[in-house]
Each structure stands twice: as C-alpha cells, then as structure tokens.
PDB file of N, CA and C in Angstrom:
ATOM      1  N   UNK A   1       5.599  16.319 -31.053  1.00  0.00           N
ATOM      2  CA  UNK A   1       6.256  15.496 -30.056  1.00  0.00           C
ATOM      3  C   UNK A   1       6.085  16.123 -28.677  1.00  0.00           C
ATOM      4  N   UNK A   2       5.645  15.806 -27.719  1.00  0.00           N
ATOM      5  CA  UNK A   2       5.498  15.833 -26.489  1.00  0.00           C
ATOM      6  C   UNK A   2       6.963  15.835 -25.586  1.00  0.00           C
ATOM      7  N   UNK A   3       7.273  17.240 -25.063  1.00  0.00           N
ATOM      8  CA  UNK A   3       8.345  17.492 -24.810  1.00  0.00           C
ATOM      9  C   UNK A   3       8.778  17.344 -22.975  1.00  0.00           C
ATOM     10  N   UNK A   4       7.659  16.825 -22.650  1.00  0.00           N
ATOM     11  CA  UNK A   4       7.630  16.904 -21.114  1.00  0.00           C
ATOM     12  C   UNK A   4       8.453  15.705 -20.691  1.00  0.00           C
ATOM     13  N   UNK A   5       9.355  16.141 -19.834  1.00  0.00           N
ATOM     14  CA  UNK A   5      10.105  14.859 -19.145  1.00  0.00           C
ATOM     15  C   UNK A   5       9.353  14.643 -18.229  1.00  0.00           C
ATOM     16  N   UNK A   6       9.495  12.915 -17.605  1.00  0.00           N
ATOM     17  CA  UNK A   6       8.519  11.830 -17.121  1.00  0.00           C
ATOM     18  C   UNK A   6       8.806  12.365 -15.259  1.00  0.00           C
ATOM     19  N   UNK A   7       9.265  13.195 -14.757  1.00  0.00           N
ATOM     20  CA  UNK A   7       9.832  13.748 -13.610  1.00  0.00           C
ATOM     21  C   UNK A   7       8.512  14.892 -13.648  1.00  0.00           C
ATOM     22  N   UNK A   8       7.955  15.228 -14.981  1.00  0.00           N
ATOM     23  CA  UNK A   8       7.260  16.883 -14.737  1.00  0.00           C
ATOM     24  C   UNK A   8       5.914  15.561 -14.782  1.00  0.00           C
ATOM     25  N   UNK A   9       5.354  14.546 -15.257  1.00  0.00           N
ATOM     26  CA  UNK A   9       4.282  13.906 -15.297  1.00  0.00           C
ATOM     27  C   UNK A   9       3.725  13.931 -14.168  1.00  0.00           C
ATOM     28  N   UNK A  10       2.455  14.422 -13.509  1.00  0.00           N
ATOM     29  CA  UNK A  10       1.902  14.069 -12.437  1.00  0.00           C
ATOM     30  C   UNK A  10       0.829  12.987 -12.830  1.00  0.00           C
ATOM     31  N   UNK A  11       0.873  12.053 -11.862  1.00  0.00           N
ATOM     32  CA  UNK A  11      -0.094  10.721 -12.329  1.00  0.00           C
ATOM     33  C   UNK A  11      -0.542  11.149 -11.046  1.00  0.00           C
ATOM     34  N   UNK A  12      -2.164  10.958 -11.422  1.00  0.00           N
ATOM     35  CA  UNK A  12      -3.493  11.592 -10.246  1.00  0.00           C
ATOM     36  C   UNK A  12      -3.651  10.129  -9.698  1.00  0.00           C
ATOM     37  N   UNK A  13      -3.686   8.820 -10.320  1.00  0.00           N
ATOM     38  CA  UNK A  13      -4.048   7.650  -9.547  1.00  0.00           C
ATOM     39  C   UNK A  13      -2.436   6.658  -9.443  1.00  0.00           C
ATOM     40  N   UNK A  14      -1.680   7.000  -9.000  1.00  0.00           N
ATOM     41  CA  UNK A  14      -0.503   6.430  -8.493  1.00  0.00           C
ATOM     42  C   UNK A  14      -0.784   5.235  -7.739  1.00  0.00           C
ATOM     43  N   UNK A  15      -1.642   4.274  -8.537  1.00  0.00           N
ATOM     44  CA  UNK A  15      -1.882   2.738  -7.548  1.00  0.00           C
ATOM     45  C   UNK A  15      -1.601   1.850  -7.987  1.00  0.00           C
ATOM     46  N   UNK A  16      -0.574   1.882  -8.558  1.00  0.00           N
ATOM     47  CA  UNK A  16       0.667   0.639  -8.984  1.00  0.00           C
ATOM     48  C   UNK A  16       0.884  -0.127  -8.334  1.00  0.00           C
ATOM     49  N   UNK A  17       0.688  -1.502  -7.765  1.00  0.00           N
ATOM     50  CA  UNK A  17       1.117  -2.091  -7.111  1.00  0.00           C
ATOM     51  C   UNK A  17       1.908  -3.310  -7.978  1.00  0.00           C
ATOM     52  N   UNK A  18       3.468  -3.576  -7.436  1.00  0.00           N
ATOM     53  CA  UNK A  18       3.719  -4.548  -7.787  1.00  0.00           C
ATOM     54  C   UNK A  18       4.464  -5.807  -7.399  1.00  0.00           C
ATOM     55  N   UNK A  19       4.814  -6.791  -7.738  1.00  0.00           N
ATOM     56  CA  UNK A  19       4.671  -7.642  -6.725  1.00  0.00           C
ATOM     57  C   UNK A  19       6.081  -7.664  -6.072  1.00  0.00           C
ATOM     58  N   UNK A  20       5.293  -8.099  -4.427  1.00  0.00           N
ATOM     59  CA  UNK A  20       6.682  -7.874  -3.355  1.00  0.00           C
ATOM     60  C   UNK A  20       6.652  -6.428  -3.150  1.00  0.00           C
ATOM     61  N   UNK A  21       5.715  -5.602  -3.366  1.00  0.00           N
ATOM     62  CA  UNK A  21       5.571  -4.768  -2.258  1.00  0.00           C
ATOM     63  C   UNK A  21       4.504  -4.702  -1.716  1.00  0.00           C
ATOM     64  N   UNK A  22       4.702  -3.838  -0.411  1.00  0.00           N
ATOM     65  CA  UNK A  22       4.352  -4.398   1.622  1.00  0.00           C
ATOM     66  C   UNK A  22       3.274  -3.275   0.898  1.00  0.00           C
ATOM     67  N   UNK A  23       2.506  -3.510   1.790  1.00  0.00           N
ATOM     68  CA  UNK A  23       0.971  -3.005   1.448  1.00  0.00           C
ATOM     69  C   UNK A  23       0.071  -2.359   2.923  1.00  0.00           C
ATOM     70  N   UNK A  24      -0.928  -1.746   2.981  1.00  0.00           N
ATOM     71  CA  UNK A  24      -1.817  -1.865   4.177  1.00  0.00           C
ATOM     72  C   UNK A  24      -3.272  -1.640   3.643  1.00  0.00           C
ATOM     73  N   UNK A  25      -4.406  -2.390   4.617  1.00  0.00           N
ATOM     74  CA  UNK A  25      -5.346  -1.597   4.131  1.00  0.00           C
ATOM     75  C   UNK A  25      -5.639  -0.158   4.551  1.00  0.00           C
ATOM     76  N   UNK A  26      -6.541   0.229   3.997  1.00  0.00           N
ATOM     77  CA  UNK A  26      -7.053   1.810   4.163  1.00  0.00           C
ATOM     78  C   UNK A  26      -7.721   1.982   5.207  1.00  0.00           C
ATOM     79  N   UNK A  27      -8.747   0.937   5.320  1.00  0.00           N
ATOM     80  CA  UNK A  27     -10.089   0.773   6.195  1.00  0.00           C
ATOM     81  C   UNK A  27      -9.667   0.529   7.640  1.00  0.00           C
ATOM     82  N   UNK A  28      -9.801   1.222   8.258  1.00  0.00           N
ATOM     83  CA  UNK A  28      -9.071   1.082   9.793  1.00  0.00           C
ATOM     84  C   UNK A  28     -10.353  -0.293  10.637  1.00  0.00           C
ATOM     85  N   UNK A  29     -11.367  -0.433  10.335  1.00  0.00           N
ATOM     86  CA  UNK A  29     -11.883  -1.696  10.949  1.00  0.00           C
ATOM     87  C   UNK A  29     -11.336  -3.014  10.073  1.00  0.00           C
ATOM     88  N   UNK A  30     -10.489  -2.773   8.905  1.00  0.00           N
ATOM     89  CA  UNK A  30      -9.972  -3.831   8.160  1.00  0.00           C
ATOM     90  C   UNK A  30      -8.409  -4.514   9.446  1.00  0.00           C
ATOM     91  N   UNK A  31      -7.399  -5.151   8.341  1.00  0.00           N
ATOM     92  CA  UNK A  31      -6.477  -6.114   8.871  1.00  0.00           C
ATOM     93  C   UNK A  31      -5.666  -5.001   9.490  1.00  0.00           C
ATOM     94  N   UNK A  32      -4.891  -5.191  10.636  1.00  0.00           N
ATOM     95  CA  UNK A  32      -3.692  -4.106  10.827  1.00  0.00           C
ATOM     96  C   UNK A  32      -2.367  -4.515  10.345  1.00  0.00           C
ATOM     97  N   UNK A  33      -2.796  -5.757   9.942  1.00  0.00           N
ATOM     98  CA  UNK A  33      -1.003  -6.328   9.418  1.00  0.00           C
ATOM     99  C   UNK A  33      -0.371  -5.902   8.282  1.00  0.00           C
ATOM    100  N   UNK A  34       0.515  -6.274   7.963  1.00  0.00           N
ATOM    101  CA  UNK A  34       0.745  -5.946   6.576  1.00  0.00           C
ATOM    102  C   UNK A  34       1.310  -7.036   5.634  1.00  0.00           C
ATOM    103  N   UNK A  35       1.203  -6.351   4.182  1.00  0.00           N
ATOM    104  CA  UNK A  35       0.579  -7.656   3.462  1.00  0.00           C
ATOM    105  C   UNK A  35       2.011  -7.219   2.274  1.00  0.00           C
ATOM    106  N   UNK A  36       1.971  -8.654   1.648  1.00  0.00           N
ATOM    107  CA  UNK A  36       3.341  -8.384   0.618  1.00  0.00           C
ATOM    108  C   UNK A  36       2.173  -8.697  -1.144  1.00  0.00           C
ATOM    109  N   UNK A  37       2.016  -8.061  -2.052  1.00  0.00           N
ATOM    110  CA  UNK A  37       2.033  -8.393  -2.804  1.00  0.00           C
ATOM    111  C   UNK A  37       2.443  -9.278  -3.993  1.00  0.00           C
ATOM    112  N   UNK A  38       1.642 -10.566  -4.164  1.00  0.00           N
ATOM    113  CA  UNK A  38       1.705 -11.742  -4.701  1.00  0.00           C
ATOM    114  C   UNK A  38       1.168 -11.795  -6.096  1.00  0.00           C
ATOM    115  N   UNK A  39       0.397 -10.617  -6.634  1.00  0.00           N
ATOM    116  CA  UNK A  39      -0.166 -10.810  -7.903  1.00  0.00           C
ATOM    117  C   UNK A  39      -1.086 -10.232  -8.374  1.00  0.00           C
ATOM    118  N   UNK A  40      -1.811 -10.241  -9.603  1.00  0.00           N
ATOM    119  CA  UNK A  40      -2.901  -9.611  -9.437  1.00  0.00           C
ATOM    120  C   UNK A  40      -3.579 -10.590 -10.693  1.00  0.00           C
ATOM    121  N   UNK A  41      -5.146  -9.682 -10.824  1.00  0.00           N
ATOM    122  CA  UNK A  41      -6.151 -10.816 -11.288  1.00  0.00           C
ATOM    123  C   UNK A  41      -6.491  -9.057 -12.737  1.00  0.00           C
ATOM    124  N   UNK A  42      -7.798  -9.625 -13.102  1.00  0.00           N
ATOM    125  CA  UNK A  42      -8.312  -8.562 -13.657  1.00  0.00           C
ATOM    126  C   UNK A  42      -8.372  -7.225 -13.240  1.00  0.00           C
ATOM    127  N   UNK A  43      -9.204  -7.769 -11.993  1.00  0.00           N
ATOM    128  CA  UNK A  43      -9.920  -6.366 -10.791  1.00  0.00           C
ATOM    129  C   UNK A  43      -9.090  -6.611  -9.470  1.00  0.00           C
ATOM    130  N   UNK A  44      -8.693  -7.670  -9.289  1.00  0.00           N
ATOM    131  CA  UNK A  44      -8.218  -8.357  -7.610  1.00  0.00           C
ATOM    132  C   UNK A  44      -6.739  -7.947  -7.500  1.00  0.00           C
ATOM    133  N   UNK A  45      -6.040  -7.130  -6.661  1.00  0.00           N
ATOM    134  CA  UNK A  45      -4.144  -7.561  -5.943  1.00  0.00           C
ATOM    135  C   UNK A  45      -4.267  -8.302  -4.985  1.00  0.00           C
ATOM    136  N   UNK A  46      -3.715 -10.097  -5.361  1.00  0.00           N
ATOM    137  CA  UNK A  46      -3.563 -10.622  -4.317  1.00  0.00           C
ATOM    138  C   UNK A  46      -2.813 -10.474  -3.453  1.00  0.00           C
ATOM    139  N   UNK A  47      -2.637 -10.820  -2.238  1.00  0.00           N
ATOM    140  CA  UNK A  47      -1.814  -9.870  -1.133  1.00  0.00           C
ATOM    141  C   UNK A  47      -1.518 -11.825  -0.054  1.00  0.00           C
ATOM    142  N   UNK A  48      -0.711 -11.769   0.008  1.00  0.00           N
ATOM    143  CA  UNK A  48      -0.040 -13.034   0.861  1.00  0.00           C
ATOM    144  C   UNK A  48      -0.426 -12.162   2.781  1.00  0.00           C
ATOM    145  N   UNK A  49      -0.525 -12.695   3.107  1.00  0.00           N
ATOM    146  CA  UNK A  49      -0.735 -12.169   4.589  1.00  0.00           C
ATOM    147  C   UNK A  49       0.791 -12.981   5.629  1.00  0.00           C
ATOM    148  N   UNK A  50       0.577 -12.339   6.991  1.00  0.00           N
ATOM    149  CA  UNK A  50       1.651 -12.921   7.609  1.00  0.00           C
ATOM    150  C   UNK A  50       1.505 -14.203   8.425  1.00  0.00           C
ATOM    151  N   UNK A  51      -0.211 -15.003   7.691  1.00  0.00           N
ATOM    152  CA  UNK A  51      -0.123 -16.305   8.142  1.00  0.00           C
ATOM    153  C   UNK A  51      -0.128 -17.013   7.057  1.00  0.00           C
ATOM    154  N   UNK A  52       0.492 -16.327   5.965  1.00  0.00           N
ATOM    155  CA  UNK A  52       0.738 -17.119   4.820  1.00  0.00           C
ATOM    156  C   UNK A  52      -0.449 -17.384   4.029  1.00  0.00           C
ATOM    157  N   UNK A  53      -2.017 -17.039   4.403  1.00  0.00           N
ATOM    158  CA  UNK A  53      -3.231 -17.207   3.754  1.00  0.00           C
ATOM    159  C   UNK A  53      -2.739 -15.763   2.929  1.00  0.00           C
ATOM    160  N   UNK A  54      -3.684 -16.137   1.529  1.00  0.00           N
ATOM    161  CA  UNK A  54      -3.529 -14.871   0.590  1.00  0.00           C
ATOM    162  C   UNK A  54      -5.025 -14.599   0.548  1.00  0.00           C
ATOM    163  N   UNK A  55      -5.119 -13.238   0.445  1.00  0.00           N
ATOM    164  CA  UNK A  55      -6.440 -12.418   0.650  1.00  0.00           C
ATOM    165  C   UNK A  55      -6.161 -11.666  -0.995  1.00  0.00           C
ATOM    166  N   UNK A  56      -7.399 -11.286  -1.042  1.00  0.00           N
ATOM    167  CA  UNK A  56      -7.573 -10.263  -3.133  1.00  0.00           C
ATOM    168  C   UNK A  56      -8.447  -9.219  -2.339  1.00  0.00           C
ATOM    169  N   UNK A  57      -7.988  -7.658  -2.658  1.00  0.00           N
ATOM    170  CA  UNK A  57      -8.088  -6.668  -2.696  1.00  0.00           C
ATOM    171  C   UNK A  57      -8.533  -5.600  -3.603  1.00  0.00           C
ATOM    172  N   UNK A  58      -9.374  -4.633  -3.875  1.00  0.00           N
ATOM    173  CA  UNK A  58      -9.412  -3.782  -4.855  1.00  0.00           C
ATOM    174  C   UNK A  58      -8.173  -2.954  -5.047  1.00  0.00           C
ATOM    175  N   UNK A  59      -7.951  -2.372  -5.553  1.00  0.00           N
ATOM    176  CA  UNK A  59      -6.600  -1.417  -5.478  1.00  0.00           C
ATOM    177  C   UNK A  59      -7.112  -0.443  -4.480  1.00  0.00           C
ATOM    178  N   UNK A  60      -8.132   0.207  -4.445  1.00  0.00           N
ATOM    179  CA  UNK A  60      -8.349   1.656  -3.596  1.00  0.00           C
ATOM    180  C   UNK A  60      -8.680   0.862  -2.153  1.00  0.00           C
ATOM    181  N   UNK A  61      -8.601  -0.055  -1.750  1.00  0.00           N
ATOM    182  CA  UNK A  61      -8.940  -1.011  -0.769  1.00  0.00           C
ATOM    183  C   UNK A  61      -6.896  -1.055   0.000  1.00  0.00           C
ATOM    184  N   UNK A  62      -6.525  -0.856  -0.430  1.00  0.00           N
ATOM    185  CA  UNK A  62      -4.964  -0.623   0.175  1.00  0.00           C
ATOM    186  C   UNK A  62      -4.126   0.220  -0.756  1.00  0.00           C
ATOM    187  N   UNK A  63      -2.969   0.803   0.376  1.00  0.00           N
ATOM    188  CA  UNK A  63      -1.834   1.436   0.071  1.00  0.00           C
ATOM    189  C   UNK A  63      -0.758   0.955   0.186  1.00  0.00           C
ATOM    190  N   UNK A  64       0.520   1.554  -0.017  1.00  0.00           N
ATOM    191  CA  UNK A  64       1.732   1.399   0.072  1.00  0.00           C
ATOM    192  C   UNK A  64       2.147   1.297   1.607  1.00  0.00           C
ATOM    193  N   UNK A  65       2.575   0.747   2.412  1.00  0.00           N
ATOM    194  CA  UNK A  65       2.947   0.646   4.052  1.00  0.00           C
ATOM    195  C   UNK A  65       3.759   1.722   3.603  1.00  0.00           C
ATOM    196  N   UNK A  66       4.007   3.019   4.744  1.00  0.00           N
ATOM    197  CA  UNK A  66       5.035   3.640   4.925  1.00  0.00           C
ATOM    198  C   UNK A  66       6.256   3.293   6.295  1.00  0.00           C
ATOM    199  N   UNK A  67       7.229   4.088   5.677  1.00  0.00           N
ATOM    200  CA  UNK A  67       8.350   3.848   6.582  1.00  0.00           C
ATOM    201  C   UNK A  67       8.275   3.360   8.110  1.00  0.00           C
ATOM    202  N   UNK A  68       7.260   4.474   8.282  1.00  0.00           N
ATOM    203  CA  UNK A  68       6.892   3.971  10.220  1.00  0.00           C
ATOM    204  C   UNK A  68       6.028   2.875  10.223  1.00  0.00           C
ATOM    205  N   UNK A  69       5.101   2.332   9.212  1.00  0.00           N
ATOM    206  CA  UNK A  69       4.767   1.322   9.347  1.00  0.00           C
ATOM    207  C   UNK A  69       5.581  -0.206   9.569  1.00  0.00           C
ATOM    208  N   UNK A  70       6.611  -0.325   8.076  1.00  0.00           N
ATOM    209  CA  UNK A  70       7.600  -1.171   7.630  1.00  0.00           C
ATOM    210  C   UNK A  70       8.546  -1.501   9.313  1.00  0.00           C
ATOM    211  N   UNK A  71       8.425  -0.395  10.408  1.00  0.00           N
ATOM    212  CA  UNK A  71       9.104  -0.079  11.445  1.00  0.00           C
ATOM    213  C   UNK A  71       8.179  -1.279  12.264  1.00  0.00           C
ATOM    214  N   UNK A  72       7.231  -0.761  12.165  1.00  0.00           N
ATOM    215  CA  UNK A  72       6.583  -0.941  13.405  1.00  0.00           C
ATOM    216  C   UNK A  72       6.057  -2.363  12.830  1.00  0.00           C
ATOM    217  N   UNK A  73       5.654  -2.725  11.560  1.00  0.00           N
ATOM    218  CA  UNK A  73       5.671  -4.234  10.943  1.00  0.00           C
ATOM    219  C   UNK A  73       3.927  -4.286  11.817  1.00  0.00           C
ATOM    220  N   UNK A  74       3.167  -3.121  11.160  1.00  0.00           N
ATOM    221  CA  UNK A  74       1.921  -3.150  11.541  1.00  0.00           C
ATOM    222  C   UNK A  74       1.473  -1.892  10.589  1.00  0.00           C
ATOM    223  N   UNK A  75      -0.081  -1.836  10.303  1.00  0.00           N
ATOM    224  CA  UNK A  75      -0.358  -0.532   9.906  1.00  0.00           C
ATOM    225  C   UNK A  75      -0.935   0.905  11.132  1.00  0.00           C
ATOM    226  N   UNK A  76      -0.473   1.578  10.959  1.00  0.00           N
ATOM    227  CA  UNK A  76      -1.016   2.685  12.296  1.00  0.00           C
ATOM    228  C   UNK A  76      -1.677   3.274  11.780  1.00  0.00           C
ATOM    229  N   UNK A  77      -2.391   4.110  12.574  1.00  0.00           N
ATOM    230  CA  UNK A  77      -3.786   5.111  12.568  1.00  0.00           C
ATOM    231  C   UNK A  77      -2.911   6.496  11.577  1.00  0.00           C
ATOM    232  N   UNK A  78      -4.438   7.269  11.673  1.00  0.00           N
ATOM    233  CA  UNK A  78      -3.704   8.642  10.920  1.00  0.00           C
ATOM    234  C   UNK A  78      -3.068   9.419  12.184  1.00  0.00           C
ATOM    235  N   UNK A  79      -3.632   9.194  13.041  1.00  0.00           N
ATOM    236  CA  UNK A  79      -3.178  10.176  14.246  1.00  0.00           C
ATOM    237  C   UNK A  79      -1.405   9.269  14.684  1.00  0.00           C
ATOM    238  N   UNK A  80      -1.212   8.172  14.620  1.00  0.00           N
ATOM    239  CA  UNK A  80      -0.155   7.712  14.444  1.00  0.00           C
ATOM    240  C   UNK A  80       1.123   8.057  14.221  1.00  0.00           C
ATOM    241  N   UNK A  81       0.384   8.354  12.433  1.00  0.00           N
ATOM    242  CA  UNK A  81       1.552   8.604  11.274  1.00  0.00           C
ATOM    243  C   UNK A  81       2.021   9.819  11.953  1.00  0.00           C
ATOM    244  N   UNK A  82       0.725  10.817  12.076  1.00  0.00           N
ATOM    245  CA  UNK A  82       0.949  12.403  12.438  1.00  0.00           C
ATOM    246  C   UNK A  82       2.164  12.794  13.497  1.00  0.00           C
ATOM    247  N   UNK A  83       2.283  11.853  14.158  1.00  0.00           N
ATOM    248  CA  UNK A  83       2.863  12.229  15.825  1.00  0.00           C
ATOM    249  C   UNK A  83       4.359  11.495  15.161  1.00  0.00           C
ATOM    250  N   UNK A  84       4.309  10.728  14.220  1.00  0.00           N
ATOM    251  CA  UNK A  84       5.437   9.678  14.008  1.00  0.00           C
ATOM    252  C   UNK A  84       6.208  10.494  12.715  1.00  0.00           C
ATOM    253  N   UNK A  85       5.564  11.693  12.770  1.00  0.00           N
ATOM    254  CA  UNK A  85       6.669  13.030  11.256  1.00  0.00           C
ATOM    255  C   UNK A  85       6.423  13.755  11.875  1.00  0.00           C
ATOM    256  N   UNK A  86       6.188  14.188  13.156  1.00  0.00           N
ATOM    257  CA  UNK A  86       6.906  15.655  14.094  1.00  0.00           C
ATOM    258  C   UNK A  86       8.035  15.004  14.025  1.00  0.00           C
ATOM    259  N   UNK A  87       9.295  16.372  13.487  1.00  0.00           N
ATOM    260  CA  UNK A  87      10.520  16.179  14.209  1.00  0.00           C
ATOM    261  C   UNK A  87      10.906  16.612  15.801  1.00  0.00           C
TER     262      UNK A  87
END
C-alpha cells in the first residue's frame, strides 16, 4: 500500500483545467484577454472569450490567470508579474 499522503504528491504537469476557470495564453504575440473555461474536446480547452466568441486551445497553449492578472482583467508580461510581487 502506498503510504504517501496526496499533499507529499508532486504532479510535474499540473494542467488541469476546469470549467469556469479564467485562463491566459502563454504566447505573448497571442490574445491579452482573458478567457473563462467552457469545456474541453479530446485534444482542444474551449475557452469563451470576452466577446463571447469561444476559441479551442492546446493545454500548454494557456495557463491559469494569476491574481494580478484577475486584477488587472488582462494578461501581463513576465516583466509585469515581476515588478507586481516586489513587496
């Protein structure tokens, strides 16, 4: 029996997406908006956009929006995030 509690599990590809959560892409020449998760296909997470058109995504093609994003109700750069977690 496998004695490890699910707290000690490290999962290396943590790309769960599920639906109704806010999303961004990765690709900085991609969308800057952010997107709510609507579903998924085989290979595709469909993603509802904020003109209500739904776009399909790979999983490694977006992340989770973080906090300063959800803020700012846009996705920001890395240099962004960086300046936006100095305390």
């Amino acid at each position: 029996m496998n004695m490890t509690n699910l707290t000690e599990v490290q999962n290396e590809d943590n790309r769960e997406f599920l639906i109704g959560d806010v999303v961004v892409m990765v690709d900085e020449d991609d969308y800057d908006n952010l997107f709510e998760v609507a579903g998924r296909s085989e290979k595709l997470i469909h993603l509802k956009g904020i003109d209500s058109l739904f776009y399909g995504r790979l999983s490694f093609q977006i992340r989770h929006a973080s906090v300063a994003e959800l803020n700012a109700h846009r996705r920001m750069s890395d240099a962004e995030q960086a300046i936006g977690e100095v305390p």
